[in-house]
N, C-alpha and C. Protein backbone atom coordinates (compact mmCIF):
# COMPACT_ATOMS: atom_id res chain seq x y z
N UNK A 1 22.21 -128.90 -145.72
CA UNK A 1 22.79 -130.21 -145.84
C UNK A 1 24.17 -130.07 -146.48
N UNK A 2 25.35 -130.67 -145.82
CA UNK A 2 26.74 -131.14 -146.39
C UNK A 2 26.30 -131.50 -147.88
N UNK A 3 27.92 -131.29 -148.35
CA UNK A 3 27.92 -132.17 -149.26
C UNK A 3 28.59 -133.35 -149.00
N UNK A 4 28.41 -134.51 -150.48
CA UNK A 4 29.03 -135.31 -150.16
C UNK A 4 30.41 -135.77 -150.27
N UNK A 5 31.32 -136.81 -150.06
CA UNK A 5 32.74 -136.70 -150.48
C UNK A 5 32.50 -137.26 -152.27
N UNK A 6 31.42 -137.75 -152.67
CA UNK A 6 31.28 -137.75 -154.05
C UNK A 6 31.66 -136.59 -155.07
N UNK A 7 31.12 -135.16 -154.03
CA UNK A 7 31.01 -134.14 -155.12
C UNK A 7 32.41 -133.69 -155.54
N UNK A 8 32.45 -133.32 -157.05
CA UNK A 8 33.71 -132.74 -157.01
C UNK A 8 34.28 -131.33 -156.47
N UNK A 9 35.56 -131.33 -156.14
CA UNK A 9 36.48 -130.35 -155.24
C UNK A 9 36.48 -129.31 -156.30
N UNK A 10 35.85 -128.39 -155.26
CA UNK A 10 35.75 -126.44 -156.04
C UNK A 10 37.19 -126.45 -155.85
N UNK A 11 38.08 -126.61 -155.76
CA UNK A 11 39.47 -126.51 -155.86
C UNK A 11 40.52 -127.76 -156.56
N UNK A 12 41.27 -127.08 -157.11
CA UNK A 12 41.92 -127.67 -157.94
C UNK A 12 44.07 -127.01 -157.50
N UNK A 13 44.42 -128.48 -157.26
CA UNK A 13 46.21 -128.08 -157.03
C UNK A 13 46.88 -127.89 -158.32
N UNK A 14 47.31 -126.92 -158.53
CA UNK A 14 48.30 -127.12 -159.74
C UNK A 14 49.83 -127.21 -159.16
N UNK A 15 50.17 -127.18 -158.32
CA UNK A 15 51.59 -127.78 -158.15
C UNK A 15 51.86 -127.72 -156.31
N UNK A 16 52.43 -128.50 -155.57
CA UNK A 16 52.91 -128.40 -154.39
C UNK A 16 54.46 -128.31 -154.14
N UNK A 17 54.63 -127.52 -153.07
CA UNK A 17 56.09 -127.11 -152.90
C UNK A 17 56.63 -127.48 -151.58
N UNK A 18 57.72 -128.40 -151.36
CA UNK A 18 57.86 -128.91 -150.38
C UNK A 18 58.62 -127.53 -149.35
N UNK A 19 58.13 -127.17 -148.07
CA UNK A 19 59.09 -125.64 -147.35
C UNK A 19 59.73 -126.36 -146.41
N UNK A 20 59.55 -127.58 -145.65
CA UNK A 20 60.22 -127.98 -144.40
C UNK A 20 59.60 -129.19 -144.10
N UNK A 21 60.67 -129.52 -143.33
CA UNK A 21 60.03 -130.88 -142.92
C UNK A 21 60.63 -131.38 -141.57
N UNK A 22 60.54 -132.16 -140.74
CA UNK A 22 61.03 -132.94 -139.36
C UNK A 22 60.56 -134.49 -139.42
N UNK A 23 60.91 -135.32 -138.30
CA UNK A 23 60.92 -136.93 -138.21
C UNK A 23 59.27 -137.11 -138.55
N UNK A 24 58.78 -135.84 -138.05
CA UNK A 24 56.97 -136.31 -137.89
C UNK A 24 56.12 -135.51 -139.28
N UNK A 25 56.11 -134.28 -139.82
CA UNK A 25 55.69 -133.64 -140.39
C UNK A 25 56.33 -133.01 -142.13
N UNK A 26 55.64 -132.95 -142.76
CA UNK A 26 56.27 -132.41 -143.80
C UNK A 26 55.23 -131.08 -143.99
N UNK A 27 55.97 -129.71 -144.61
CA UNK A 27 55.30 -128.62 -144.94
C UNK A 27 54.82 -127.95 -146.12
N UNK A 28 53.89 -127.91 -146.77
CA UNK A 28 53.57 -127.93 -148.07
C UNK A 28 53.21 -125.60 -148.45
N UNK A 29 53.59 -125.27 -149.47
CA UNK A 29 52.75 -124.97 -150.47
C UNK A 29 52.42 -125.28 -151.54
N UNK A 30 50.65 -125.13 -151.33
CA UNK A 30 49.70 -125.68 -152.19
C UNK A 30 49.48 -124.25 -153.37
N UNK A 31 49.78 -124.29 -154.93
CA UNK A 31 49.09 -123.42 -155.49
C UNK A 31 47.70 -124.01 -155.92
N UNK A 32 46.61 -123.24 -155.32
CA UNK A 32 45.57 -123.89 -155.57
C UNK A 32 44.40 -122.79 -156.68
N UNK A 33 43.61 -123.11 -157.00
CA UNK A 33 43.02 -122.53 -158.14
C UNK A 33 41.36 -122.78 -158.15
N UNK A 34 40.92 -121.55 -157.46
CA UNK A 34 39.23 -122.16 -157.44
C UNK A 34 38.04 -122.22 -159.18
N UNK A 35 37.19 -122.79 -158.90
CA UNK A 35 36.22 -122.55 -159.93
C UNK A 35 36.36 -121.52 -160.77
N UNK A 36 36.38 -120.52 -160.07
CA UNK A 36 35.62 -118.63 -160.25
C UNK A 36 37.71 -117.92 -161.01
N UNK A 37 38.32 -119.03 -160.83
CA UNK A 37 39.67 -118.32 -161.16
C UNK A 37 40.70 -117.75 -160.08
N UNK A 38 39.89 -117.90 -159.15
CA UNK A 38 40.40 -117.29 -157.80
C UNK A 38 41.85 -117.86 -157.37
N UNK A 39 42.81 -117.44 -157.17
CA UNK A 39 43.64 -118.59 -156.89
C UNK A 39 44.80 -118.07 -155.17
N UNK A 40 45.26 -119.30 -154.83
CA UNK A 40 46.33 -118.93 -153.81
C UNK A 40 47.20 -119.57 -153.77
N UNK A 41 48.24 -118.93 -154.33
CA UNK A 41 49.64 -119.16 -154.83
C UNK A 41 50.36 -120.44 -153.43
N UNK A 42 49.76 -119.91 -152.03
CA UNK A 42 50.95 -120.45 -151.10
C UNK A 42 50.04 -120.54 -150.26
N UNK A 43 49.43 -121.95 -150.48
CA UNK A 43 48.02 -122.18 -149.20
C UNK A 43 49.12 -123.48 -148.18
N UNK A 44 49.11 -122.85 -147.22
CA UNK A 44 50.01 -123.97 -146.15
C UNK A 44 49.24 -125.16 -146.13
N UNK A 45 49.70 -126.27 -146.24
CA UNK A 45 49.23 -127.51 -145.79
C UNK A 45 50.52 -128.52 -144.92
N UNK A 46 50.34 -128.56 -143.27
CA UNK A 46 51.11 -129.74 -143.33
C UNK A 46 50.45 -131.03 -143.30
N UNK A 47 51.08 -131.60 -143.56
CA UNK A 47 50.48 -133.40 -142.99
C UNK A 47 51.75 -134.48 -142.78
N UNK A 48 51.20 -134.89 -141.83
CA UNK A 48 52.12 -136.10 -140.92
C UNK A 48 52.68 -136.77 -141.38
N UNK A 49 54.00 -137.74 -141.48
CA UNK A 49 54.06 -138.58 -142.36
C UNK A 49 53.69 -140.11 -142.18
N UNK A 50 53.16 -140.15 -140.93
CA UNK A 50 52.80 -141.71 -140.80
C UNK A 50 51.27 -141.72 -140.34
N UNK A 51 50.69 -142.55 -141.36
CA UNK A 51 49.40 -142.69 -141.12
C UNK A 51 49.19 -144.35 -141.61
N UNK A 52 47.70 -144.91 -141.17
CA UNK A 52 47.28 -146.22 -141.44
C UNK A 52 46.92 -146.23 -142.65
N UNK A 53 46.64 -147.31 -142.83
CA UNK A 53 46.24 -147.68 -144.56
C UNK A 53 45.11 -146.92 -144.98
N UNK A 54 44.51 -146.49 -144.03
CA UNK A 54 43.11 -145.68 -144.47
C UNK A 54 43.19 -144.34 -144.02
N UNK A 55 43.92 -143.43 -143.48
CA UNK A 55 44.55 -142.55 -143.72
C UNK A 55 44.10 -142.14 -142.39
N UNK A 56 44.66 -142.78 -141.01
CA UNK A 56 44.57 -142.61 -140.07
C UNK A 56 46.02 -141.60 -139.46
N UNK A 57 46.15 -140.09 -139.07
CA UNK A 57 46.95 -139.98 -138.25
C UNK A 57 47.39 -140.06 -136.71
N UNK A 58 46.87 -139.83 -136.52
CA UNK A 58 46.57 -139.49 -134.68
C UNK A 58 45.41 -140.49 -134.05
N UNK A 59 45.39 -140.69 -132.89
CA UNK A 59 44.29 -141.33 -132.08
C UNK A 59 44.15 -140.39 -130.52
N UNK A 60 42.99 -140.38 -130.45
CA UNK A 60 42.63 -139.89 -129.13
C UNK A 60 41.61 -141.09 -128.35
N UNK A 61 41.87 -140.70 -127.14
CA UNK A 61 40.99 -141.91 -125.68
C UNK A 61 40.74 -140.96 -124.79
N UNK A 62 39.35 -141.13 -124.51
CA UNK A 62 38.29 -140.57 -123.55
C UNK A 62 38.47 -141.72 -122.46
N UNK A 63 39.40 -142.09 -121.51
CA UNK A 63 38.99 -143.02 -120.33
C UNK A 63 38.05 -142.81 -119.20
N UNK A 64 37.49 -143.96 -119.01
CA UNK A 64 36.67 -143.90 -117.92
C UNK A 64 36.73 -144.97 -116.69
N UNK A 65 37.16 -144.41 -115.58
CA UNK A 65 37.14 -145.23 -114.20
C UNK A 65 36.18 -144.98 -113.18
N UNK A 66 35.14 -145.91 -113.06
CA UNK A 66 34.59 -145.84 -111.75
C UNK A 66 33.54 -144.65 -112.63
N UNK A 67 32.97 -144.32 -113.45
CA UNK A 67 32.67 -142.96 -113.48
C UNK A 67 32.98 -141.11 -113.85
N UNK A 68 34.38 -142.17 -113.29
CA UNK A 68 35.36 -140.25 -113.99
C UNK A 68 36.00 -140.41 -115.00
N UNK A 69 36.59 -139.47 -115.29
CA UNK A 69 36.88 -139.21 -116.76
C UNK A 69 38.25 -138.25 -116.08
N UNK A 70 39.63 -139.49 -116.54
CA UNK A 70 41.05 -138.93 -116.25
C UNK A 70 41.56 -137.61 -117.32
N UNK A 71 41.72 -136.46 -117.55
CA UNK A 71 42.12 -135.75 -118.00
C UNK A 71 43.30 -135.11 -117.70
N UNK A 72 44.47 -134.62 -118.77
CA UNK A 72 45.91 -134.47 -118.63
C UNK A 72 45.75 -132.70 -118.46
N UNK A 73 46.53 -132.08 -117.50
CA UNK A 73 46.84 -131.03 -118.09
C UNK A 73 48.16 -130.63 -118.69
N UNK A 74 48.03 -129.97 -119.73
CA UNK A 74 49.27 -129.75 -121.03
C UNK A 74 49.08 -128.54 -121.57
N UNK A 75 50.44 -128.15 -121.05
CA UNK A 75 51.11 -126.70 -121.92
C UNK A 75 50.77 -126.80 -123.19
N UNK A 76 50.33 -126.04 -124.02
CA UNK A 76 50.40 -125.76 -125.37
C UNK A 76 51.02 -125.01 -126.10
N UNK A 77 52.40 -124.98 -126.30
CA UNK A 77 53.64 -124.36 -126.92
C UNK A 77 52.79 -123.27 -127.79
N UNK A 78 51.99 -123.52 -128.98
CA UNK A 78 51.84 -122.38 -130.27
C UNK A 78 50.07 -121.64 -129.83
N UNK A 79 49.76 -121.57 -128.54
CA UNK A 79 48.99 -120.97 -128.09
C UNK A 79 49.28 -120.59 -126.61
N UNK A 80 50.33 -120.54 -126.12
CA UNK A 80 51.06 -120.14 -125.23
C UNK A 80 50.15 -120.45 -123.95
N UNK A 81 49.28 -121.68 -123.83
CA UNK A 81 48.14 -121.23 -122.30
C UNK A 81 48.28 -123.24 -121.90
N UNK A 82 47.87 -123.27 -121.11
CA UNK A 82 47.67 -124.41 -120.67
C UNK A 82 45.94 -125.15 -120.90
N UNK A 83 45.83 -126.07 -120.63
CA UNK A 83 44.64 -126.72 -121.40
C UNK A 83 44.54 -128.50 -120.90
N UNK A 84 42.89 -128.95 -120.50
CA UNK A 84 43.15 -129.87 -119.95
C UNK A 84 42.28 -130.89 -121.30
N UNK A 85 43.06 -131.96 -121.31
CA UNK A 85 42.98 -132.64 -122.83
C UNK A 85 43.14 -134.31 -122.06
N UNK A 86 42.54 -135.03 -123.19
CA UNK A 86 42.47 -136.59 -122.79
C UNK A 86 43.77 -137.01 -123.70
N UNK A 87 44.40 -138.05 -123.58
CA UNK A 87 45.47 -138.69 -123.92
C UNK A 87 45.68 -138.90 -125.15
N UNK A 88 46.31 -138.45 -126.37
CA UNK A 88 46.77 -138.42 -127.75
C UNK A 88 47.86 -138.94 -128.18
N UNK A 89 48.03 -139.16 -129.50
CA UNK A 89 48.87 -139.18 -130.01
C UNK A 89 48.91 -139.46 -131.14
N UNK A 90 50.05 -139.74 -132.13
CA UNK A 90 50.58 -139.99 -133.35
C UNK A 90 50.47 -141.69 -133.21
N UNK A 91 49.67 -141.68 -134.62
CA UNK A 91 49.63 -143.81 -134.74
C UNK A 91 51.56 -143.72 -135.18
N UNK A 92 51.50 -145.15 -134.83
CA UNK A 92 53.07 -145.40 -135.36
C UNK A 92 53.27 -146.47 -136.86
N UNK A 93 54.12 -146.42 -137.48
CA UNK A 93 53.51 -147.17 -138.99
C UNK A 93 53.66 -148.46 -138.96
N UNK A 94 53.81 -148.93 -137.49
CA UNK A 94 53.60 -150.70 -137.37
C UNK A 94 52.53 -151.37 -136.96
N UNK A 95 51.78 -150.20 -136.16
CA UNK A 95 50.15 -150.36 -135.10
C UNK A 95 49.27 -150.25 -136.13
N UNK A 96 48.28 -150.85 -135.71
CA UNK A 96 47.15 -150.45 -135.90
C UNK A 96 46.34 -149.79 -135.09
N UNK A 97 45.11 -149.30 -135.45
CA UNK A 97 44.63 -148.04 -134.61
C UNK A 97 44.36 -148.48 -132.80
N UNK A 98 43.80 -149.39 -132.70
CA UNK A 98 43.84 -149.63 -131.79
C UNK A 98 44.96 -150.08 -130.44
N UNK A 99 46.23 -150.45 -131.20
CA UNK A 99 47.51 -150.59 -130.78
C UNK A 99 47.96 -149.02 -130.19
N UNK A 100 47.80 -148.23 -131.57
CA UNK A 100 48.13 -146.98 -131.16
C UNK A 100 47.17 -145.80 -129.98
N UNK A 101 46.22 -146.21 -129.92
CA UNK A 101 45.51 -145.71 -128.60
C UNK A 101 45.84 -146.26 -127.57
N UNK A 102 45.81 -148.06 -127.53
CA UNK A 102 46.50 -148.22 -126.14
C UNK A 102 47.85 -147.81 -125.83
N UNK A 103 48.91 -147.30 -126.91
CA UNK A 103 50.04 -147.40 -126.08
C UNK A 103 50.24 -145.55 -125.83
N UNK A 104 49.06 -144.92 -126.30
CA UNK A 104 49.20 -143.48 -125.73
C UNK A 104 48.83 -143.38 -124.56
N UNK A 105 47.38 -144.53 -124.48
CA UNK A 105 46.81 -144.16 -123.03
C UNK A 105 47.60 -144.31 -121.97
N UNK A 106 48.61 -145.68 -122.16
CA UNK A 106 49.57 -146.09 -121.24
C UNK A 106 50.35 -145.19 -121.03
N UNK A 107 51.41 -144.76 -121.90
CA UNK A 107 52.37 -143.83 -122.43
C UNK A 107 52.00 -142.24 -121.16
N UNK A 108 50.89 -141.85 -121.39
CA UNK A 108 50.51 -140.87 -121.17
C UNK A 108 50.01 -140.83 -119.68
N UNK A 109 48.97 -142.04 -118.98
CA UNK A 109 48.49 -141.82 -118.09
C UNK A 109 48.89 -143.06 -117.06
N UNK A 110 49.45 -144.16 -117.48
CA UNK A 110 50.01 -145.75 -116.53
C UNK A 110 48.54 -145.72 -117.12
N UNK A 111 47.60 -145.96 -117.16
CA UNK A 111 46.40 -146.47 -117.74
C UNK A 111 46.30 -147.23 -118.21
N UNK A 112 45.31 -148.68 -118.25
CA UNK A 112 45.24 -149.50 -119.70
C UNK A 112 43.73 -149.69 -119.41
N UNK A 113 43.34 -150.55 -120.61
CA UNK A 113 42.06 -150.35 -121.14
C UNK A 113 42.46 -152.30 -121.82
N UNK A 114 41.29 -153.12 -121.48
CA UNK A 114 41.12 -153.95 -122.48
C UNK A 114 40.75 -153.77 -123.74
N UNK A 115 40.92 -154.56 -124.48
CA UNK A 115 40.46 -153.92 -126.27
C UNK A 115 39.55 -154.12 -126.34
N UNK A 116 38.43 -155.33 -125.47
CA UNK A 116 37.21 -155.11 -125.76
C UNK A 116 36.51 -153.73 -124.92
N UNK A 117 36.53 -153.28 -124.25
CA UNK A 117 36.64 -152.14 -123.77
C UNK A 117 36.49 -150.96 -124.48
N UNK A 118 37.39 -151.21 -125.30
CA UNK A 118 37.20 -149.82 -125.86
C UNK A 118 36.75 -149.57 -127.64
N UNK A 119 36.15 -148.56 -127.66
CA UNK A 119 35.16 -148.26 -128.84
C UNK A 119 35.47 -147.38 -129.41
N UNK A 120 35.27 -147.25 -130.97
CA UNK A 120 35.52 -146.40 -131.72
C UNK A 120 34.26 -145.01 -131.53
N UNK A 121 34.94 -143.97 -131.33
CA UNK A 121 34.10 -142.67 -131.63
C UNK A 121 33.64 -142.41 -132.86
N UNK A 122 34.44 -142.92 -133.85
CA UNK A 122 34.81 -141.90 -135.11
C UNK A 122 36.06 -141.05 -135.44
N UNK A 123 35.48 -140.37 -136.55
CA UNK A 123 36.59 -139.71 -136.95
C UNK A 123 36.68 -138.23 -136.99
N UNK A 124 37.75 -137.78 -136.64
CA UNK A 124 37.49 -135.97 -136.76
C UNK A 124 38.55 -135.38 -137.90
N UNK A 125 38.30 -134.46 -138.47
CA UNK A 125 39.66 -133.72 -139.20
C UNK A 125 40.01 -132.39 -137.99
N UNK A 126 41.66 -132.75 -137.81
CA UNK A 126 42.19 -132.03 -136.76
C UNK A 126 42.06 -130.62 -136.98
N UNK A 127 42.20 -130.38 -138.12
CA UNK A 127 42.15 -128.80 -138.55
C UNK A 127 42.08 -128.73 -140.20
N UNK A 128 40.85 -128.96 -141.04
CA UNK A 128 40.76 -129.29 -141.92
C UNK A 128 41.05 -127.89 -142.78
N UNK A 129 41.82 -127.15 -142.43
CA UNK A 129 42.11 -125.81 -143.19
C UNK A 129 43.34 -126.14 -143.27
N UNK A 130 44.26 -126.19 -142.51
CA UNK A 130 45.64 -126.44 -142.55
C UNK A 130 46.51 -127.88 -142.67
N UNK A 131 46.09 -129.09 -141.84
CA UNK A 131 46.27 -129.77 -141.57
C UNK A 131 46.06 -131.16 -142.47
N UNK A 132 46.94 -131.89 -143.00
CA UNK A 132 46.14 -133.11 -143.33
C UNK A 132 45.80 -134.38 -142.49
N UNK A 133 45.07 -134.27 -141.63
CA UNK A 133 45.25 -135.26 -140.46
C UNK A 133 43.97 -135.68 -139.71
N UNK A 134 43.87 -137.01 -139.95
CA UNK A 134 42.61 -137.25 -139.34
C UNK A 134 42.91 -138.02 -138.28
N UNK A 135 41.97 -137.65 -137.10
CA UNK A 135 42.22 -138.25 -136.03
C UNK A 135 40.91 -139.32 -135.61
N UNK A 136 41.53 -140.54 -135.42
CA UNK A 136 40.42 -141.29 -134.83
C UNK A 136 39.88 -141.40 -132.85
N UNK A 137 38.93 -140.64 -132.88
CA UNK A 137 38.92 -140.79 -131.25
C UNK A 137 37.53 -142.18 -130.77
N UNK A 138 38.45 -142.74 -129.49
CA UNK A 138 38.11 -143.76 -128.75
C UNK A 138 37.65 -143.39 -127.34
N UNK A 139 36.52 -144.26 -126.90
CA UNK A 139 36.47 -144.23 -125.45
C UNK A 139 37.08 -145.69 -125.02
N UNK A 140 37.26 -145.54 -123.28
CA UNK A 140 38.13 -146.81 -123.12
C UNK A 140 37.12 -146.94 -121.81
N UNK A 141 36.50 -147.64 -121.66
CA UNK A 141 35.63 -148.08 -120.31
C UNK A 141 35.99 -149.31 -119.00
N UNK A 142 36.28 -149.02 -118.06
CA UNK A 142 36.68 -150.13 -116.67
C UNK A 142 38.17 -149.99 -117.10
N UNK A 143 38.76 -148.76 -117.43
CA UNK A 143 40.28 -148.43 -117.52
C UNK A 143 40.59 -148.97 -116.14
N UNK A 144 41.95 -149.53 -116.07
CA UNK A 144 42.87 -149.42 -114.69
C UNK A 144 44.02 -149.14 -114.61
N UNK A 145 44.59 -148.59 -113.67
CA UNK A 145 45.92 -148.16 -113.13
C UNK A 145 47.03 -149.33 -113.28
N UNK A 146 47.94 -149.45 -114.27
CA UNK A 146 48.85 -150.00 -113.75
C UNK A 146 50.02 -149.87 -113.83
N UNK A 147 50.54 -148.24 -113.24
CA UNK A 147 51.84 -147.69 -113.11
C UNK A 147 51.18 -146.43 -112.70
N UNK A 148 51.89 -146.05 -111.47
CA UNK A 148 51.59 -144.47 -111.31
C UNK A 148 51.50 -143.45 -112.29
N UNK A 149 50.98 -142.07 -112.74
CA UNK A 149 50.89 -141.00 -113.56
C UNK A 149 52.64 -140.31 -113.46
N UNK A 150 53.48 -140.39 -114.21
CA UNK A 150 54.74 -139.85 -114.12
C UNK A 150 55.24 -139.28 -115.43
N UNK A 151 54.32 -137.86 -115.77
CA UNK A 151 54.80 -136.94 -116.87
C UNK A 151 55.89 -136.86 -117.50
N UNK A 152 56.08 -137.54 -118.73
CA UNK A 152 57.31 -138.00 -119.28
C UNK A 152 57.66 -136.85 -120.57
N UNK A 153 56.40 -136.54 -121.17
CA UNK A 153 56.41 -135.95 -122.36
C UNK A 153 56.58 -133.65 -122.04
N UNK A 154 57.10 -133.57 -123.02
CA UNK A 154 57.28 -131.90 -123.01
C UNK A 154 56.13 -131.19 -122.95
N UNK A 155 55.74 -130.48 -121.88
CA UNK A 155 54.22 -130.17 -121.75
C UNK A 155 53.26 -130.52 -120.39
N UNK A 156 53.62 -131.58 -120.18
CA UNK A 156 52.48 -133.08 -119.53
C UNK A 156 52.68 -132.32 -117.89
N UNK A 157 51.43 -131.74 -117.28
CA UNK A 157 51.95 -131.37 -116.07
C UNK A 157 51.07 -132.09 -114.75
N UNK A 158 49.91 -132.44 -114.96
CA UNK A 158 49.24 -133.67 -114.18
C UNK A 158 48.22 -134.28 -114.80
N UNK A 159 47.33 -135.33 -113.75
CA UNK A 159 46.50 -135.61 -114.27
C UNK A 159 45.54 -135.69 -113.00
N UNK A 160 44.06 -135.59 -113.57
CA UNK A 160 43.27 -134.89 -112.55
C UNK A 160 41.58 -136.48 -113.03
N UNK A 161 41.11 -136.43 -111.64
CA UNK A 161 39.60 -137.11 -112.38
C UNK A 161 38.28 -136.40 -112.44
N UNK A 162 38.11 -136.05 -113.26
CA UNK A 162 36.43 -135.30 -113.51
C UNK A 162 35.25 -136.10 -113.88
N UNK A 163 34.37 -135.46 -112.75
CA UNK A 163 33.04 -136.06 -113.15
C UNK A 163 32.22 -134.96 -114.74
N UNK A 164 31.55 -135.82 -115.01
CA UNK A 164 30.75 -135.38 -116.03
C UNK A 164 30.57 -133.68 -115.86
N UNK A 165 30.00 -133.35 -115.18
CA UNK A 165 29.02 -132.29 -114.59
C UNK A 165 30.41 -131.25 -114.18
N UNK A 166 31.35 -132.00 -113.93
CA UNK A 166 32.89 -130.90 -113.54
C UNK A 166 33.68 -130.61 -115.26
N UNK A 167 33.24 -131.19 -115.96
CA UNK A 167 33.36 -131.43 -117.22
C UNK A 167 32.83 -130.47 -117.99
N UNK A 168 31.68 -129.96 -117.99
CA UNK A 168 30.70 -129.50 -118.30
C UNK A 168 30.67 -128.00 -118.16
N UNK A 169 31.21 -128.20 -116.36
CA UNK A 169 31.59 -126.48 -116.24
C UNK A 169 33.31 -126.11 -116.64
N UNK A 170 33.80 -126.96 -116.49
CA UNK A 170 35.44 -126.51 -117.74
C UNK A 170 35.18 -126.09 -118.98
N UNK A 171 34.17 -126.52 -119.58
CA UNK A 171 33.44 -126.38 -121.06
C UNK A 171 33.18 -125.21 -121.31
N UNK A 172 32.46 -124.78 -120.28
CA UNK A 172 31.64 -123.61 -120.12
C UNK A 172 32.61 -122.46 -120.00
N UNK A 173 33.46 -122.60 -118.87
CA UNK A 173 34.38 -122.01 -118.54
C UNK A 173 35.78 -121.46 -119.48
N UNK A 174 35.32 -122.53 -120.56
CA UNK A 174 36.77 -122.19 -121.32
C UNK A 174 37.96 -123.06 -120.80
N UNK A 175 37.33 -123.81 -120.10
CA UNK A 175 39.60 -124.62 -119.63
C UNK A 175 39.71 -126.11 -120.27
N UNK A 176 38.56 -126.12 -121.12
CA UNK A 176 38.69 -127.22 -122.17
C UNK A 176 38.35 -126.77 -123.25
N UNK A 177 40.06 -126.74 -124.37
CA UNK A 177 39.37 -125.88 -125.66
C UNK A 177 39.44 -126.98 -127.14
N UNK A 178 40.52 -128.09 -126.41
CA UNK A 178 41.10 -128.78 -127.50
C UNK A 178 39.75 -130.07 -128.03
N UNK A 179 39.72 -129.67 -129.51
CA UNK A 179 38.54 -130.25 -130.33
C UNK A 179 38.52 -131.94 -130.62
N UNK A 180 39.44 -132.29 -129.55
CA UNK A 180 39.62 -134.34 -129.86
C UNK A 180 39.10 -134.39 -128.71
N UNK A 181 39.10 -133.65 -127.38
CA UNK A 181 38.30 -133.90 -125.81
C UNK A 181 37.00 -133.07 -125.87
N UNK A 182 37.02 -132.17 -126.70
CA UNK A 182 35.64 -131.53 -126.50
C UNK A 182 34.51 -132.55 -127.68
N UNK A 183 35.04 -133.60 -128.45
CA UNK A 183 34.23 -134.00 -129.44
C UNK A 183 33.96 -135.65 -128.98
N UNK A 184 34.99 -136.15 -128.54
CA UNK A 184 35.14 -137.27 -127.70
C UNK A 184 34.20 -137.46 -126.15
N UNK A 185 34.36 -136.39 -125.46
CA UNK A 185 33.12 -136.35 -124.35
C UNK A 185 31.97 -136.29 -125.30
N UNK A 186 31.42 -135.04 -126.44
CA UNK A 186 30.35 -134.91 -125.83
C UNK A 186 29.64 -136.08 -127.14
N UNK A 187 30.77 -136.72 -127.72
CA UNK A 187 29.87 -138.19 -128.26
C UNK A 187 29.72 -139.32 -127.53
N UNK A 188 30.41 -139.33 -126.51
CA UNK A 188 30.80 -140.48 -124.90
C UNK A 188 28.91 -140.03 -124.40
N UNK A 189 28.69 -139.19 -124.16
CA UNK A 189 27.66 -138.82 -123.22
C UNK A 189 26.33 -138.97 -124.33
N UNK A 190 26.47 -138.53 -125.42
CA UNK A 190 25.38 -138.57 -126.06
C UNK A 190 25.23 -139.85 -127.01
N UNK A 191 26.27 -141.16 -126.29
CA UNK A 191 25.38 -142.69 -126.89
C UNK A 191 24.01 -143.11 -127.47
């Protein structure tokens, strides 16, 4: 059994050091200091700088039309391979979460989704070693088309419709590795 977020943190910061930063991200070393004395002078942490009041960064959408399930394929710059992933992004600090899923899904695929439509998954930590960033993923159900698919973003190279079961063998296969589409399906399927 987990623990809980009650218990207190076997780690302790004694100072953070700002290394870099851009419009979206800031780069931290953490000197951190365990229980036992253990310590690491320069533990990387980035985290985003715009998040919701409850410490929302990112949103992901699992859409569904007719049955299939629209998936993007996207270059992945710092793993050099390509990878087929559902529609993401960065919340913006005027949206709220649900604002910010519809305007990725759009953004990303001409797609929209009514808001009653679409449902909260939950929450994931994107990379809870490095990262401070929690992502909230959504499914979006009786999605429709309303603008052709026209890859706007650095990366974005089509978009394809999979059934469940074609889903399943990408899984298997390895050509779905990214942890907001692999956690988002398989909580979509297991309602």
């Amino acid at each position: 059994m987990g623990t809980s977020n009650q218990d207190p943190p076997p780690l302790k910061r004694q100072n953070r050091r700002l290394i870099a930063e851009n419009r979206m991200f800031e780069i931290y070393f953490d000197h951190v200091i365990a229980e036992d004395h253990t310590e690491v002078p320069e533990y990387l942490v980035v985290v985003p700088k715009r998040k919701t009041a409850d410490g929302i960064t990112g949103v992901a959408i699992l859409p569904v039309i007719n049955g299939k399930i629209p998936l993007l394929k996207i270059y992945r710059h710092p793993v050099d391979s390509w990878s087929w992933e559902i529609p993401r992004g960065f919340v913006e600090s005027d949206e709220d979460t649900l604002e910010s899923v519809a305007r990725e899904l759009e953004e990303e695929t001409g797609l929209q989704c009514r808001r009653e439509n679409i449902r909260s998954l939950g929450i994931i930590d994107a990379d809870a070693g490095t990262l401070c960033a929690k992502i909230q993923l959504f499914v979006g159900e009786n999605c429709e088309t309303v603008r052709p698919f026209a890859p706007e973003e650095m990366g974005h190279l089509r978009m394809k419709f999979f059934t469940e079961n074609e889903i399943y063998q990408m899984i298997e296969q390895s050509e779905i590795r990214d942890p907001s589409t692999l956690i988002a399906f398989y909580k979509y399927i297991n309602k």
